[in-house]
Protein backbone atom coordinates (compact mmCIF):
# COMPACT_ATOMS: atom_id res chain seq x y z
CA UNK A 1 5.37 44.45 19.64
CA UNK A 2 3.08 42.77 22.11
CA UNK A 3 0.67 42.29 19.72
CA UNK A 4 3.15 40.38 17.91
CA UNK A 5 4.27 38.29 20.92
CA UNK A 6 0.73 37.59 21.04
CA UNK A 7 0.26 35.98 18.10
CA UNK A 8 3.70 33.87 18.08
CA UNK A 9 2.33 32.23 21.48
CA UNK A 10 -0.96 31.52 19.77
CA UNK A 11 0.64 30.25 17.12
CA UNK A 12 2.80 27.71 19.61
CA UNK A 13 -0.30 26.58 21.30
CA UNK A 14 -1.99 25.82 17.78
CA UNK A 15 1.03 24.01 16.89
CA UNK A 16 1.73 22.10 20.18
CA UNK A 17 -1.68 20.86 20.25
CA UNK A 18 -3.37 20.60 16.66
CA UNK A 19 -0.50 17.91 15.82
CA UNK A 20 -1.46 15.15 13.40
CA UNK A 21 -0.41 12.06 15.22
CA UNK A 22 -0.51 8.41 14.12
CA UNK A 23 -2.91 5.74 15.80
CA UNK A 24 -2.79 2.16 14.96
CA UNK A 25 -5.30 0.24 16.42
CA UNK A 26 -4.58 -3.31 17.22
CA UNK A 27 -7.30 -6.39 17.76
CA UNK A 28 -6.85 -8.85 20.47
CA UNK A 29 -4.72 -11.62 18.15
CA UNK A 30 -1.91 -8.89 17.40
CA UNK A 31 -3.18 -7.83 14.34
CA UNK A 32 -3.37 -4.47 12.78
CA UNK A 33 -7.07 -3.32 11.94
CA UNK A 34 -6.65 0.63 11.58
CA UNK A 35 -4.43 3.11 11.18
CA UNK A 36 -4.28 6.83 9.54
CA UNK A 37 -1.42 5.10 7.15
CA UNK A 38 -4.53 2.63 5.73
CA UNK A 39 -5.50 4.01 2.40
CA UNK A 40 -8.44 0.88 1.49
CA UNK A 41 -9.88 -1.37 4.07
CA UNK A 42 -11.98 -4.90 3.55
CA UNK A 43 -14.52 -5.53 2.78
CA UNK A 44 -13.73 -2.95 -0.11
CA UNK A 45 -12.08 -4.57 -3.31
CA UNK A 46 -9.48 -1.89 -5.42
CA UNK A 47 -9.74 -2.54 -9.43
CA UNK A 48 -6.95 -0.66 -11.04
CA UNK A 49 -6.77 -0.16 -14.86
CA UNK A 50 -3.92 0.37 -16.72
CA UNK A 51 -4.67 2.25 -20.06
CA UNK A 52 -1.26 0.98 -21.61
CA UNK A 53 -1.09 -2.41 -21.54
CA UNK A 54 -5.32 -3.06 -20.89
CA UNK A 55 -4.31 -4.32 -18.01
CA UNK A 56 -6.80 -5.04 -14.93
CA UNK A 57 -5.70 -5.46 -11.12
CA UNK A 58 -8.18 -6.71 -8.77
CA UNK A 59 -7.30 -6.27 -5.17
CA UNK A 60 -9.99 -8.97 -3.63
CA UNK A 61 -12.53 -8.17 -0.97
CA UNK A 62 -10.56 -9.89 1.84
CA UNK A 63 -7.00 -7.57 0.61
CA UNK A 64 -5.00 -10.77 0.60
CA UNK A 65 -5.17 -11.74 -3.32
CA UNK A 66 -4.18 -9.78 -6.36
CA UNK A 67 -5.72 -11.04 -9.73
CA UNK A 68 -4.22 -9.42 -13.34
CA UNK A 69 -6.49 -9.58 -16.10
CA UNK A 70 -5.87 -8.98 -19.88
CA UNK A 71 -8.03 -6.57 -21.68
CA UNK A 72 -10.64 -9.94 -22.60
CA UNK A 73 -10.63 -10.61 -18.96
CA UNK A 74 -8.76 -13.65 -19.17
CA UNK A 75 -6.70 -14.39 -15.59
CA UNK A 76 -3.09 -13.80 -16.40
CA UNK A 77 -2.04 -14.29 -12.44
CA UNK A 78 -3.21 -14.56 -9.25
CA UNK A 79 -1.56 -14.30 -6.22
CA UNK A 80 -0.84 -14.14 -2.21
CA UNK A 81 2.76 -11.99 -2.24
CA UNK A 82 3.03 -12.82 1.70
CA UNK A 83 2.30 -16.30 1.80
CA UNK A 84 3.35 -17.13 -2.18
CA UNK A 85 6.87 -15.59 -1.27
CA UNK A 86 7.17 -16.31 2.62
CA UNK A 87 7.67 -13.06 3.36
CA UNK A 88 8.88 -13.22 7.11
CA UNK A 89 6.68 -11.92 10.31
CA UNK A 90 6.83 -8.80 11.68
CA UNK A 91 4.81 -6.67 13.41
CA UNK A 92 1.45 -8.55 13.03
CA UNK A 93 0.91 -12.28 12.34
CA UNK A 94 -1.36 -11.99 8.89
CA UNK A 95 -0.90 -8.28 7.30
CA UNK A 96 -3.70 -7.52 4.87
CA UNK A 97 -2.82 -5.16 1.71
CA UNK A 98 -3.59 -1.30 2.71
CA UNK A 99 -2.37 0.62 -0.22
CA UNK A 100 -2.18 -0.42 -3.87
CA UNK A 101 -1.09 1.54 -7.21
CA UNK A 102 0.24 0.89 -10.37
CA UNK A 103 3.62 2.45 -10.71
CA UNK A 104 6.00 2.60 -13.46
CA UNK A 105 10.47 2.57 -13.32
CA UNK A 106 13.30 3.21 -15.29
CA UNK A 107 15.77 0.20 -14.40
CA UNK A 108 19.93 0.86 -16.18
CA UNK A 109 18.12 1.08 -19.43
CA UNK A 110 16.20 4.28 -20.13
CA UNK A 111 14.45 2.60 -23.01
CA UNK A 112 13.09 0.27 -20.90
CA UNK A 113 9.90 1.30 -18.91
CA UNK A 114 9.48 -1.28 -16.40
CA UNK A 115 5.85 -1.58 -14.77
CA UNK A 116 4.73 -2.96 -11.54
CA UNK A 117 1.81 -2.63 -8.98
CA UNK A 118 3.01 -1.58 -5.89
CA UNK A 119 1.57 -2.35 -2.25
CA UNK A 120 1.88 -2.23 1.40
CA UNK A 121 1.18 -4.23 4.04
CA UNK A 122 -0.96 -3.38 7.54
CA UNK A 123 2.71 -4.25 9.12
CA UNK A 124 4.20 -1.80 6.94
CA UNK A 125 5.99 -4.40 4.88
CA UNK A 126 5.88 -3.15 1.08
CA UNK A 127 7.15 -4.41 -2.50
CA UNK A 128 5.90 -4.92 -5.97
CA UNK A 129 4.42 -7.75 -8.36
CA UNK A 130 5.71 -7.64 -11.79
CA UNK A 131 2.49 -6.13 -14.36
CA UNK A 132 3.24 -9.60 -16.89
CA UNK A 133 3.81 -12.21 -14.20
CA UNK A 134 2.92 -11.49 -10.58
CA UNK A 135 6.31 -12.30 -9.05
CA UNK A 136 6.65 -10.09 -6.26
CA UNK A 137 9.77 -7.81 -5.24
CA UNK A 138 10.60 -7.41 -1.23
CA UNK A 139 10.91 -3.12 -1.30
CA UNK A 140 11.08 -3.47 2.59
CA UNK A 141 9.32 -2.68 6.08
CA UNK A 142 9.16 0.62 8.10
């Protein structure tokens, strides 16, 4: 029995104090420049393929633009989703893209597969650009 108190208490201790937390670390403009939620970080470009459709997504070096290419490597689109669609402030004055993936969704019709890169912000802010045309979709802001 004691030996079994034992360990529960251990156990608390491990718990109370092995905790994962969250640290975002700011610079001196307001800015977000790390964070345990940031998957890429500049100076690092992201190329995602997408075996389907040939597609290419370049995420550039600076994580502002995203590029499409076909599969000749002709520029379909390029674009800025914050300032191209005015997406409002919060939280930081110029959020870079932190996370980017290709993602695919059902909208009313199941026989349509509808395809989309998806990203998120520094600030949090996230959405997704449309594989054919770049136009972006709000998805919202923790």
């Amino acid at each position: 029995m004691n030996l079994l108190i034992t360990v529960i208490i251990l156990l608390s201790f491990q718990f109370a104090f092995c905790q994962q937390t969250t640290t975002i670390v700011y610079d001196g403009k307001g800015n977000i420049i790390r964070g345990s939620f940031i998957k890429t970080v500049p100076p690092n470009p992201v190329t995602l393929k997408d075996s389907v459709s040939n597609y290419t997504f370049v995420l550039d070096s600076s994580h502002i633009y995203v590029t499409a290419y076909d599969s000749s490597g002709n520029q379909i689109w390029k674009t800025d989703p914050y300032l191209d669609n005015h997406i409002p402030v919060y939280r930081t004055n110029r959020p870079i893209i932190v996370d980017i993936r290709l993602g695919k969704s059902i909208n009313n019709d199941p026989k349509k597969i509808y395809s989309f890169v998806w990203i998120r912000y520094s600030n949090t802010q996230f959405g997704k650009l449309d594989f054919k045309t770049g136009k972006y979709w709000w998805g919202g802001q923790d």
